[in-house]
PDB file of N, CA and C in Angstrom:
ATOM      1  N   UNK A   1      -4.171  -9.771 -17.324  1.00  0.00           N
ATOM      2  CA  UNK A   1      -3.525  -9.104 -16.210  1.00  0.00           C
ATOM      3  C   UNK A   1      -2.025  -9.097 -16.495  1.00  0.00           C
ATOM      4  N   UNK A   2      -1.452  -7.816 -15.970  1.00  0.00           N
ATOM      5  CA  UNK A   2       0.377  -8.113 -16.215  1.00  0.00           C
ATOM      6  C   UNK A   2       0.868  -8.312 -15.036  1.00  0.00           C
ATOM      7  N   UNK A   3       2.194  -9.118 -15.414  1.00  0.00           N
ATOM      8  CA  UNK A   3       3.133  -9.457 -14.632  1.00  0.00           C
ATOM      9  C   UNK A   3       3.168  -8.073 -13.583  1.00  0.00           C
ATOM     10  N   UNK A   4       3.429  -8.103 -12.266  1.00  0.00           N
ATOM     11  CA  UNK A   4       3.761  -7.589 -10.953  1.00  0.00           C
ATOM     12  C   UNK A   4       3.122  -7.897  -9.952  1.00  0.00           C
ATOM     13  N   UNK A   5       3.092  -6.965  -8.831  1.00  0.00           N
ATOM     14  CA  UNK A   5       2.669  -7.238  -7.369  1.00  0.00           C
ATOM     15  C   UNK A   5       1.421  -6.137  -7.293  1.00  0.00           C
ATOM     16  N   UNK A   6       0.482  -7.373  -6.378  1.00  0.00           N
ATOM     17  CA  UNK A   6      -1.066  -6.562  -6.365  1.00  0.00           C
ATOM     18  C   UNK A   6      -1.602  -7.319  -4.788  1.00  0.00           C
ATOM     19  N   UNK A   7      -2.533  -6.379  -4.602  1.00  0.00           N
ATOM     20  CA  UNK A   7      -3.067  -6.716  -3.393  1.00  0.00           C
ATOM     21  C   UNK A   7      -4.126  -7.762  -3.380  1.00  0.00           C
ATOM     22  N   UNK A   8      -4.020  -8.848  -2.759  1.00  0.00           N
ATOM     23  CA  UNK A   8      -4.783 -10.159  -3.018  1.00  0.00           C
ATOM     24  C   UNK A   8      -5.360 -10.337  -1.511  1.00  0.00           C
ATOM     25  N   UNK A   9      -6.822 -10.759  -1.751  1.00  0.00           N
ATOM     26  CA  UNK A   9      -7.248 -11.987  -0.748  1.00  0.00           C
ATOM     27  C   UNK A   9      -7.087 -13.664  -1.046  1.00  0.00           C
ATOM     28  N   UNK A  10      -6.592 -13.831  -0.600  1.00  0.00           N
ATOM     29  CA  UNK A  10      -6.301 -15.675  -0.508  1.00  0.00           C
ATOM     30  C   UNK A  10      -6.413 -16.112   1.083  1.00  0.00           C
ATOM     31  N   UNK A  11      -7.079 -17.504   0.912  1.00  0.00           N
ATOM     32  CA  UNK A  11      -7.634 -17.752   2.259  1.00  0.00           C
ATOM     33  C   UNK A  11      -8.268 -16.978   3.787  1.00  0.00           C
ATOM     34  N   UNK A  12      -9.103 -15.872   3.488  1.00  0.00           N
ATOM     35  CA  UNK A  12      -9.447 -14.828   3.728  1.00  0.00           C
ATOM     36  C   UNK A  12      -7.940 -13.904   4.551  1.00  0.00           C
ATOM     37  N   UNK A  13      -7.122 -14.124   4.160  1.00  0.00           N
ATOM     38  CA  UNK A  13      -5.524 -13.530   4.376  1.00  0.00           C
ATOM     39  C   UNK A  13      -5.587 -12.148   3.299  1.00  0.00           C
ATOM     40  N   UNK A  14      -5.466 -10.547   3.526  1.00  0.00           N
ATOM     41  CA  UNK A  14      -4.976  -9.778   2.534  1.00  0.00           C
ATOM     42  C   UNK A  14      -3.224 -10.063   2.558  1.00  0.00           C
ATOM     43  N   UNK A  15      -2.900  -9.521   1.442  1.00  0.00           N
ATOM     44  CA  UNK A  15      -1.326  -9.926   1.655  1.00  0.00           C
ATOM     45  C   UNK A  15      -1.179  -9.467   0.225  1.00  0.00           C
ATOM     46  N   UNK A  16       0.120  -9.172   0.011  1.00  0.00           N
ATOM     47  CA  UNK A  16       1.014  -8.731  -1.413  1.00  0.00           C
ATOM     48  C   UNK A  16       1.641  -9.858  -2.115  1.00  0.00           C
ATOM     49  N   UNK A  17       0.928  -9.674  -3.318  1.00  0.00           N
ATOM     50  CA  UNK A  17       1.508 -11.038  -4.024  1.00  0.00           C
ATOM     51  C   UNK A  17       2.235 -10.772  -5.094  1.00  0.00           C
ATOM     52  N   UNK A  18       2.947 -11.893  -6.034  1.00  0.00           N
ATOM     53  CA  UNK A  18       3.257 -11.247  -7.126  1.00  0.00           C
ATOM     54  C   UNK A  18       2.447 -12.444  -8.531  1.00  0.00           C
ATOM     55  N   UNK A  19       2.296 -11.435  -9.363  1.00  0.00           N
ATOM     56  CA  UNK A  19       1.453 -12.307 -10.695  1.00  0.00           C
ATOM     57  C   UNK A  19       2.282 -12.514 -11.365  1.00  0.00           C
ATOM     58  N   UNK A  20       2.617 -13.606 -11.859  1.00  0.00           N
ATOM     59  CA  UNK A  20       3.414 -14.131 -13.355  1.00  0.00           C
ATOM     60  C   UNK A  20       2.042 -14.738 -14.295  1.00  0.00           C
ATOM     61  N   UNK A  21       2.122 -14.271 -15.157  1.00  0.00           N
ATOM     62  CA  UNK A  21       1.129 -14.358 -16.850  1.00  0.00           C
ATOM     63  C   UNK A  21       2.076 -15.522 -17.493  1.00  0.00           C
ATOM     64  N   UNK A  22       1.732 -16.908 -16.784  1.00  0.00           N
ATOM     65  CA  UNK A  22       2.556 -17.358 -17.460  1.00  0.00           C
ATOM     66  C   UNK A  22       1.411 -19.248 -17.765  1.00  0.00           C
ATOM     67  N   UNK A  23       1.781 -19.803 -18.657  1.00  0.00           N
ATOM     68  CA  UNK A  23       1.010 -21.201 -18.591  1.00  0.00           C
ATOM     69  C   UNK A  23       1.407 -22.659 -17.844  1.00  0.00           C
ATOM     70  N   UNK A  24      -0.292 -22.679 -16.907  1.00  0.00           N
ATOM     71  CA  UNK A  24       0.208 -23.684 -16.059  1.00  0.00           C
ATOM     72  C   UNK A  24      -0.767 -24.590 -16.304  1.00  0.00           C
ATOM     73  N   UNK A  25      -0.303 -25.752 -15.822  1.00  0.00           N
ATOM     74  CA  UNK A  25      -1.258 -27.215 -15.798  1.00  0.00           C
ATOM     75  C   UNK A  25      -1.669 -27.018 -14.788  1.00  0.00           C
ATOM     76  N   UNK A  26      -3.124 -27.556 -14.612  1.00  0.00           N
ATOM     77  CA  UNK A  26      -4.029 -27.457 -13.679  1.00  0.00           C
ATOM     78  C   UNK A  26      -3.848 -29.167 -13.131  1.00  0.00           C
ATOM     79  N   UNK A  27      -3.179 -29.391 -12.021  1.00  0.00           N
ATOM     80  CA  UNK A  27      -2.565 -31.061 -11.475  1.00  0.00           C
ATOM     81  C   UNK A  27      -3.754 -31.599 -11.673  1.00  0.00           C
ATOM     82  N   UNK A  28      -5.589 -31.027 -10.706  1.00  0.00           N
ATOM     83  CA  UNK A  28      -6.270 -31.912 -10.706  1.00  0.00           C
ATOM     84  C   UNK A  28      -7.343 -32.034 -12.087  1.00  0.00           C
ATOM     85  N   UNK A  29      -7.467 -31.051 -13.134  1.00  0.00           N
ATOM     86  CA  UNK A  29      -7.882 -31.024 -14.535  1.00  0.00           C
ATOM     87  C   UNK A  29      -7.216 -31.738 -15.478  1.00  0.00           C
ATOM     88  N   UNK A  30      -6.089 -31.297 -15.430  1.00  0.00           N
ATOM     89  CA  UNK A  30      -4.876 -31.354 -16.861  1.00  0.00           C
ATOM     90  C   UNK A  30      -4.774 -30.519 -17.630  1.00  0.00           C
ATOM     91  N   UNK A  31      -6.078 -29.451 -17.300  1.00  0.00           N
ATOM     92  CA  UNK A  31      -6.142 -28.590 -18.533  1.00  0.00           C
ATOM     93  C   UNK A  31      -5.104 -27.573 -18.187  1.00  0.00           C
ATOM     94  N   UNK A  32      -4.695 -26.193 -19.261  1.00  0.00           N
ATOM     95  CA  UNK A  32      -3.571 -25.509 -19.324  1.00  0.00           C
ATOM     96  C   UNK A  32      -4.657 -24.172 -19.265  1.00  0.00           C
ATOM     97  N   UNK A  33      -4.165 -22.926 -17.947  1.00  0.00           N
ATOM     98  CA  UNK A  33      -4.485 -21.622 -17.800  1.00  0.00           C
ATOM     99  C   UNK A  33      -3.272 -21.035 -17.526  1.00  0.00           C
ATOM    100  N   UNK A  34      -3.742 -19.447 -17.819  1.00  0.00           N
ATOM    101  CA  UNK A  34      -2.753 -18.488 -17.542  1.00  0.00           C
ATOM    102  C   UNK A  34      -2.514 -18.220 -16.343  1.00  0.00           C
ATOM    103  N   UNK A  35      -1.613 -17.753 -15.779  1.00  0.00           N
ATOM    104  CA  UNK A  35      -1.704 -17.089 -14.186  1.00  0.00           C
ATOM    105  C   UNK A  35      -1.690 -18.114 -13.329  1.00  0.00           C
ATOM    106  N   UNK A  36      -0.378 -17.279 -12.255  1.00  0.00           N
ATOM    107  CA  UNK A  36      -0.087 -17.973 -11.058  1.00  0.00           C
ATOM    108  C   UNK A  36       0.404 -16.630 -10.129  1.00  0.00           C
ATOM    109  N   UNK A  37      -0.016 -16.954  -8.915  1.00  0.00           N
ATOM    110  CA  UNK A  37       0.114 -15.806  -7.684  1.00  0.00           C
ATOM    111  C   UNK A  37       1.255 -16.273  -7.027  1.00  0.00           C
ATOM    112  N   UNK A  38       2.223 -16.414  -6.361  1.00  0.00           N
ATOM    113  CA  UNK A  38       3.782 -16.028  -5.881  1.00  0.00           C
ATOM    114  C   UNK A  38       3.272 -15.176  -4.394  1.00  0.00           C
ATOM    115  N   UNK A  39       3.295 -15.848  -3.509  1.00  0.00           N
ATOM    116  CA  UNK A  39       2.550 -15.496  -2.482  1.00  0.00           C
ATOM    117  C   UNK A  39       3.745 -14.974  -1.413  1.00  0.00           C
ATOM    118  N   UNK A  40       3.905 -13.384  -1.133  1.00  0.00           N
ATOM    119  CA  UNK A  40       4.625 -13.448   0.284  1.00  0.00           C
ATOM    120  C   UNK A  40       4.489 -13.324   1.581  1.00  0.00           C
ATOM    121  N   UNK A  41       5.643 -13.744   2.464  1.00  0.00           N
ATOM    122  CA  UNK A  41       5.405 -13.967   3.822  1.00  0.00           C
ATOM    123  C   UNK A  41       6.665 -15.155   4.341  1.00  0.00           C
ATOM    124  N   UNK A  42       6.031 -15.806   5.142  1.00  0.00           N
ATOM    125  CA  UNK A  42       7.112 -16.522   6.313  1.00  0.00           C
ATOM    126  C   UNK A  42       6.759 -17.601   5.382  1.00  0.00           C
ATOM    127  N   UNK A  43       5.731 -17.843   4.831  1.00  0.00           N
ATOM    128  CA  UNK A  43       5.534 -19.057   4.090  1.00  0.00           C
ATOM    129  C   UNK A  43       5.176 -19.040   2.937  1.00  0.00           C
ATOM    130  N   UNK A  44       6.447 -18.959   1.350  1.00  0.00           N
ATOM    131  CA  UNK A  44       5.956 -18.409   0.766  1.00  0.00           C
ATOM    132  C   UNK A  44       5.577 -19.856  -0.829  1.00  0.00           C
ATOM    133  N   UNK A  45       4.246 -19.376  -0.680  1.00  0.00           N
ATOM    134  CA  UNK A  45       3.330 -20.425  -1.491  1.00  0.00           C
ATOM    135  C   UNK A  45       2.934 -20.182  -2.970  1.00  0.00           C
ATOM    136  N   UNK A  46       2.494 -20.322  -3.764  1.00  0.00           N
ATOM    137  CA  UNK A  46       2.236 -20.393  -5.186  1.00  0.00           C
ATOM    138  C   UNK A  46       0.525 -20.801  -5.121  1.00  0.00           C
ATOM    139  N   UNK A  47      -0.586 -19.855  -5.812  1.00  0.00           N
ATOM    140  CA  UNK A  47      -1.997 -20.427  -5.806  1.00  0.00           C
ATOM    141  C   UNK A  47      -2.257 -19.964  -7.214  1.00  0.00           C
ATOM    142  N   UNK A  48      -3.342 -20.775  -7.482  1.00  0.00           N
ATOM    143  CA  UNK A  48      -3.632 -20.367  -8.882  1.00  0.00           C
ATOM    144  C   UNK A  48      -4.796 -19.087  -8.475  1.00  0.00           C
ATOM    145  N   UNK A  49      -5.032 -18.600 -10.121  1.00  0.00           N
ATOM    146  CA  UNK A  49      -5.899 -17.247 -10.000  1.00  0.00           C
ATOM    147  C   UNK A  49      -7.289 -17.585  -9.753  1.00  0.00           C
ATOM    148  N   UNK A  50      -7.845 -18.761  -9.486  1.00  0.00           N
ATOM    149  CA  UNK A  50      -9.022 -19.043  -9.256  1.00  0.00           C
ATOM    150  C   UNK A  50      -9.017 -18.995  -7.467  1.00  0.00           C
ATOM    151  N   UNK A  51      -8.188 -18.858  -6.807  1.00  0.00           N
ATOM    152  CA  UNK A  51      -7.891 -18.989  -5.440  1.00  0.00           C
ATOM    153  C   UNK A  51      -7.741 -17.761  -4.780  1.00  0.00           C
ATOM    154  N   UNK A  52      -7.606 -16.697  -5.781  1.00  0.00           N
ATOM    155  CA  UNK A  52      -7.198 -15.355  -5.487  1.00  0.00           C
ATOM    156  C   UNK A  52      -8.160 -14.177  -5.497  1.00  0.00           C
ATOM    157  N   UNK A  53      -8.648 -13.600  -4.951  1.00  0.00           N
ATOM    158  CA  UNK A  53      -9.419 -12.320  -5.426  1.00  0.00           C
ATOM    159  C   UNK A  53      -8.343 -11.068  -4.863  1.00  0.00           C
ATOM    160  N   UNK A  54      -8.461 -10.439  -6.127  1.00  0.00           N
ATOM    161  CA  UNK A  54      -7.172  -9.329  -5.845  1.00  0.00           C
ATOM    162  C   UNK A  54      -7.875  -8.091  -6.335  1.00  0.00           C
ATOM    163  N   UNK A  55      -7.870  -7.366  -5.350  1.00  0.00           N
ATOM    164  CA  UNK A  55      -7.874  -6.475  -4.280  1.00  0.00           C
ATOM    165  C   UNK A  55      -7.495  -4.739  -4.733  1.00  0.00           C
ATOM    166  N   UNK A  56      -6.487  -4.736  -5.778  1.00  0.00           N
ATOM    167  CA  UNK A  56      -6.227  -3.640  -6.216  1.00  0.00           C
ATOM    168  C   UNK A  56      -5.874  -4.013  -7.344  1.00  0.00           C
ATOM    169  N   UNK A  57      -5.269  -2.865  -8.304  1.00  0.00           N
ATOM    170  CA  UNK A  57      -4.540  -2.207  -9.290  1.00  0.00           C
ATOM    171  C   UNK A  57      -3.081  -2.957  -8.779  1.00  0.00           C
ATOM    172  N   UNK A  58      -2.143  -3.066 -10.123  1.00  0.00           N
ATOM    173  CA  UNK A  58      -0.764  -3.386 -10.102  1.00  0.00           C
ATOM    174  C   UNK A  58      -0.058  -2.273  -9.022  1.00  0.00           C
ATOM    175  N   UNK A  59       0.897  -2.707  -8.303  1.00  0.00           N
ATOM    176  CA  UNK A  59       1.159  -1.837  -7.249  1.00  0.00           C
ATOM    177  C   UNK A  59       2.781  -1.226  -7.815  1.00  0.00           C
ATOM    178  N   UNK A  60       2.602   0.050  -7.713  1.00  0.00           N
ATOM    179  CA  UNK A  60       3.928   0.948  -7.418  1.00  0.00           C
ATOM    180  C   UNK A  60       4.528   1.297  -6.554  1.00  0.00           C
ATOM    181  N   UNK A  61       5.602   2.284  -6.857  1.00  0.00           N
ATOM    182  CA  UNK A  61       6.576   2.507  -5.827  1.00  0.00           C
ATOM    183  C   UNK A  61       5.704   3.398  -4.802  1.00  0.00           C
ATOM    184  N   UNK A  62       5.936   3.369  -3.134  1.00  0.00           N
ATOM    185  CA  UNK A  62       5.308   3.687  -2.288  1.00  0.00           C
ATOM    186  C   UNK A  62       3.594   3.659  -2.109  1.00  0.00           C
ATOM    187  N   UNK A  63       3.012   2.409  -2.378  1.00  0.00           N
ATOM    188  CA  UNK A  63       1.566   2.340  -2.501  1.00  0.00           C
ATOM    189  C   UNK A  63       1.008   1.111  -1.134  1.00  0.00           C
ATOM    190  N   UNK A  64       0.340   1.695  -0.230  1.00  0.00           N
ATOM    191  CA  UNK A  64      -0.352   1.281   0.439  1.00  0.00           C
ATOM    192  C   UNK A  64      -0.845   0.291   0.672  1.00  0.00           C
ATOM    193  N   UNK A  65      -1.260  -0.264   2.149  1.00  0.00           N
ATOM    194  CA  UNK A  65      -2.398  -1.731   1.834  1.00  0.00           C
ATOM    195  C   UNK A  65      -3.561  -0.894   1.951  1.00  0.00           C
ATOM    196  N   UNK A  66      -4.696  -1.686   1.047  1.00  0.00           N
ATOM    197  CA  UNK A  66      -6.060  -1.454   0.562  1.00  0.00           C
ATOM    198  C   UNK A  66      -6.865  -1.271   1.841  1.00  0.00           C
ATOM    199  N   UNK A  67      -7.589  -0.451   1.965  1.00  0.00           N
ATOM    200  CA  UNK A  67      -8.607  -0.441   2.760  1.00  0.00           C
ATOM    201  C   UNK A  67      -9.432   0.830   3.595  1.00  0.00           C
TER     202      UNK A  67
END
């Protein structure tokens, strides 16, 4: 997946996130995966891609929420 903003479900929440392709430690594994979600809003959180089901295509200029 590339770096930008895509339409995600996380915690049955839709919402616009952004993807960084980048390598993270997994705190409760140790092991090392790609991808982390950059979550916005009033509270803005970080989930890994196992937490995420996303929803669309990389999003462009003037593009819609899904549905």
């Amino acid at each position: 997946m590339q770096d930008g903003y895509y339409w995600i479900k996380f915690r049955g929440i839709v919402q616009k996130a952004r993807y960084s392709d980048i390598p993270i430690t997994d705190i409760e594994t140790g092991g090392i995966t790609r991808g982390v979600w950059h979550l916005m809003g009033e509270d803005i959180e970080i989930c890994s891609t196992s937490e995420a089901v996303v929803l669309s295509g990389i999003l462009g200029p003037g593009v819609q929420e899904p549905g």
